[in-house]
Protein backbone atom coordinates (compact mmCIF):
# COMPACT_ATOMS: atom_id res chain seq x y z
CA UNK A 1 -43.61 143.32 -63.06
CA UNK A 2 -44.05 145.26 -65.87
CA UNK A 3 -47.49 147.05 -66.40
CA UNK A 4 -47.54 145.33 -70.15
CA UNK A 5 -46.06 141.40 -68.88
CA UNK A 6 -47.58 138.82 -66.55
CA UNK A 7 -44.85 137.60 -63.90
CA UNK A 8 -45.13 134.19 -62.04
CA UNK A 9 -42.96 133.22 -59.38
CA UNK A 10 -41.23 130.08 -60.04
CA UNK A 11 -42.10 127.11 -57.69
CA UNK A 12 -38.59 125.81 -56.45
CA UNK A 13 -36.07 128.29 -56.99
CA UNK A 14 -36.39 132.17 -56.56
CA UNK A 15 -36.64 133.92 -59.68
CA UNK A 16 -39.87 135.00 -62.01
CA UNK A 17 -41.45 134.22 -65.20
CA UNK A 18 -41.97 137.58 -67.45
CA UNK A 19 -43.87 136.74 -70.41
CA UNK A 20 -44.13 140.03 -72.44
CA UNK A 21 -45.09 138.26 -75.52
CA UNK A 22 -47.51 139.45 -78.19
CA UNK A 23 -48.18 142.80 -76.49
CA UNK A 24 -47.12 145.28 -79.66
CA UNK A 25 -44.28 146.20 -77.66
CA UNK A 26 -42.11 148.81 -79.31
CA UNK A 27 -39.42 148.78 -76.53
CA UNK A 28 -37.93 146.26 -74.05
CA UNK A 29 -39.95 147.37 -70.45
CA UNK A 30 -37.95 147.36 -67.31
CA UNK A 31 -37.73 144.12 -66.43
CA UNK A 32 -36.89 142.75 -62.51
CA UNK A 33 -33.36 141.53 -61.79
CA UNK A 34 -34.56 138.22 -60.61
CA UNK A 35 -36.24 137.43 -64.04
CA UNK A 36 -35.23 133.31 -64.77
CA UNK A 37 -37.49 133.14 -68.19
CA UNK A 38 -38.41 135.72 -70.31
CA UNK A 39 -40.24 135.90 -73.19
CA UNK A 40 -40.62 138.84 -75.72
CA UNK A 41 -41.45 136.77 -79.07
CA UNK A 42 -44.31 138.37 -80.94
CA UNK A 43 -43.88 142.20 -80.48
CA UNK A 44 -42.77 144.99 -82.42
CA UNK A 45 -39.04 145.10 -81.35
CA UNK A 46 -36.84 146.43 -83.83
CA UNK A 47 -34.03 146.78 -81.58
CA UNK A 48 -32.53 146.73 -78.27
CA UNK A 49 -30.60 149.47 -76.82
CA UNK A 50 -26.99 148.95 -75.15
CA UNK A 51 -27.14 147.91 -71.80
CA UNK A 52 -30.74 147.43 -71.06
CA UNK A 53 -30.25 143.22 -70.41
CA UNK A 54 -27.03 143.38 -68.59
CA UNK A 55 -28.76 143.35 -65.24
CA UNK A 56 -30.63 139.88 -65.89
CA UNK A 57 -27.81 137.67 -64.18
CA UNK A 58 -29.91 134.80 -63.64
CA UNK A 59 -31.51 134.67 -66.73
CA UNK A 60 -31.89 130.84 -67.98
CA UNK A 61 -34.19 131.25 -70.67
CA UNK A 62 -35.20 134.25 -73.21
CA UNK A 63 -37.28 134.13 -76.45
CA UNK A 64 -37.66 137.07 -78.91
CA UNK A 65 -38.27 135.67 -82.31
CA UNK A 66 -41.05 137.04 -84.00
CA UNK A 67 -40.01 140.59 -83.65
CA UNK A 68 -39.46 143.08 -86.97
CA UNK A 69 -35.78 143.11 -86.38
CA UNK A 70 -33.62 146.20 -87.63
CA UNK A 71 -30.20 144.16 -88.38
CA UNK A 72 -28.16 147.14 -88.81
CA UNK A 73 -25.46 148.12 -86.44
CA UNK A 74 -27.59 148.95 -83.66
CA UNK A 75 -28.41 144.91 -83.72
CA UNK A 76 -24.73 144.30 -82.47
CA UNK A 77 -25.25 144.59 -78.22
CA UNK A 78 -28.35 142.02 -78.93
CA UNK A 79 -26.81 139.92 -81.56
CA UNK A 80 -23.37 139.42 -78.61
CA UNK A 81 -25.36 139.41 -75.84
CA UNK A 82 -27.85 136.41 -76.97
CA UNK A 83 -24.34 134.61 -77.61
CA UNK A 84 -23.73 134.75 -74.28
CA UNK A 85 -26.69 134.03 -72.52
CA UNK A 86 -29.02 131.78 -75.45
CA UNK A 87 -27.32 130.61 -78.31
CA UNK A 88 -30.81 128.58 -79.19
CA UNK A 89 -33.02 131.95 -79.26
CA UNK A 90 -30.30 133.92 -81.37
CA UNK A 91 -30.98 131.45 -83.78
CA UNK A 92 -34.50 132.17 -83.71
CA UNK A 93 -34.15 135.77 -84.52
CA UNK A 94 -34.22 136.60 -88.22
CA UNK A 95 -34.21 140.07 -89.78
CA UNK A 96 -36.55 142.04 -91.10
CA UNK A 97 -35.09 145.00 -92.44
CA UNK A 98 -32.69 145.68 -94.38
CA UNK A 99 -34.33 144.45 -97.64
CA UNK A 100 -30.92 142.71 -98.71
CA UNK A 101 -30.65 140.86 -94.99
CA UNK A 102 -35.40 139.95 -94.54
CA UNK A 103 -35.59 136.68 -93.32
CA UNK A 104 -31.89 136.19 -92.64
CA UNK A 105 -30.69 134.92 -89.27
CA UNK A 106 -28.94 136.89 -86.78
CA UNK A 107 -26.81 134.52 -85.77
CA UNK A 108 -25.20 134.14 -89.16
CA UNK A 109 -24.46 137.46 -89.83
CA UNK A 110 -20.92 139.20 -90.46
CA UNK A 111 -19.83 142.60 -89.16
CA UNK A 112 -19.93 143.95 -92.75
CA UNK A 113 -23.95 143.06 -93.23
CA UNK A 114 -24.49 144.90 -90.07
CA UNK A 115 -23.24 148.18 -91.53
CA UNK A 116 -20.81 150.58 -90.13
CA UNK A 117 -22.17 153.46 -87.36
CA UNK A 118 -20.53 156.56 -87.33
CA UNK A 119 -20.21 156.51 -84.08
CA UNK A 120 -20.37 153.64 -81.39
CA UNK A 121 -17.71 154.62 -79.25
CA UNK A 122 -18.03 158.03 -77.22
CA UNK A 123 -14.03 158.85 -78.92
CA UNK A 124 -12.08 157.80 -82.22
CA UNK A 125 -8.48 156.54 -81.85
CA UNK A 126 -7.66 159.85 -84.13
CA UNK A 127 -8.88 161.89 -81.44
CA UNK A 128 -6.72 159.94 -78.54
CA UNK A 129 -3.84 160.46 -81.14
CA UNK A 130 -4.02 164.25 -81.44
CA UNK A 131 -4.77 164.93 -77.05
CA UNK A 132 -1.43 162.56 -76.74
CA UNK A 133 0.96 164.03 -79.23
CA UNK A 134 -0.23 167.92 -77.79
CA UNK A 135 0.81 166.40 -74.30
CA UNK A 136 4.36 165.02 -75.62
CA UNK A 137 4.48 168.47 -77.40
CA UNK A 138 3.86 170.83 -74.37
CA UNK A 139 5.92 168.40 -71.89
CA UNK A 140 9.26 168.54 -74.57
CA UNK A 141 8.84 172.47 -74.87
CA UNK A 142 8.40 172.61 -70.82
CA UNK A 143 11.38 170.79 -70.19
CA UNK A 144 13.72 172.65 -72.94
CA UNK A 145 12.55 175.80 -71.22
CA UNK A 146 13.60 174.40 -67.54
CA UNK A 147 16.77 173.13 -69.16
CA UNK A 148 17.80 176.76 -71.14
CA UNK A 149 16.71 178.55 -67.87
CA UNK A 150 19.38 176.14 -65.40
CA UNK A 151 21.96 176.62 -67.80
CA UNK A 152 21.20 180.64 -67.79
CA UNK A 153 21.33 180.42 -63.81
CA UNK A 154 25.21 179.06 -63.60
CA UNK A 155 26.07 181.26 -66.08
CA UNK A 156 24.31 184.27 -64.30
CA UNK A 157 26.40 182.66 -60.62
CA UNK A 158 29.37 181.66 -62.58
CA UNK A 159 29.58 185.29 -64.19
CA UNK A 160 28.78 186.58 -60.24
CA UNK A 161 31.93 184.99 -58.83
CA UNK A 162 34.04 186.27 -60.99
């Protein structure tokens, strides 16, 4: 169990009961994989970084509401994940900053509210672009030079015979 959380074992089923709630927490703690309900409402969560749920597969229940929410890009892994696991606390979640977005749900926002990152993925589509056309390059020069160098062989045997 976290050092900031209480955990309870839940009577019936294997799994525990993390309630991290109104603890000032800046950051999601690690949490255990068998956590059932979890809630982080009442903190100081602005965000949650990529990846850090993924490992709660038996997850049944989560609330975060009540958390200073930074709907900007970084907002996106929380905003999809919630739609997969609780619909019911994603609507619960409202933002807090940016000024044009306070108060507004995270549910209902659109990809262009969030704001654009410069970076998200680890390599642009430009970038792919540019390795693959070098690669066609180099292959279609390597195989004009083994073409020009078989003809320049029979010539070289051809010239020999005679």
């Amino acid at each position: 169990c976290p050092p900031s959380c209480s955990c309870k074992s839940l009577t019936g089923t294997k799994g525990l009961h993390v309630d991290c709630s109104s603890q000032r927490l800046t950051e999601v703690p690690d949490l255990p994989i068998d956590t059932k309900r979890l809630y982080l409402q009442n903190n100081s969560l602005t965000s949650v970084p990529p990846g850090v749920l993924d490992s709660l597969n038996s997850l049944e229940e989560v609330k975060m509401s009540d958390n200073p929410w930074n709907c900007d890009c970084h907002i996106l892994y929380l905003k999809l994940w919630l739609e997969d696991v609780s619909a019911s606390s994603l609507a619960n979640i409202r933002c807090a900053t940016p000024a044009a977005l306070r108060m507004k749900p995270l549910k209902q926002l659109t990809g262009n509210e969030l704001g654009i990152c410069k970076r998200l993925l680890p390599i642009t589509c430009l970038e792919f672009f540019w390795r693959d056309l070098i690669l066609i390059a180099g292959a279609i020069i390597t195989l004009t030079l083994v073409a020009w160098a078989m003809k320049s062989s029979k010539m070289l045997v051809c010239q020999i015979n005679l």
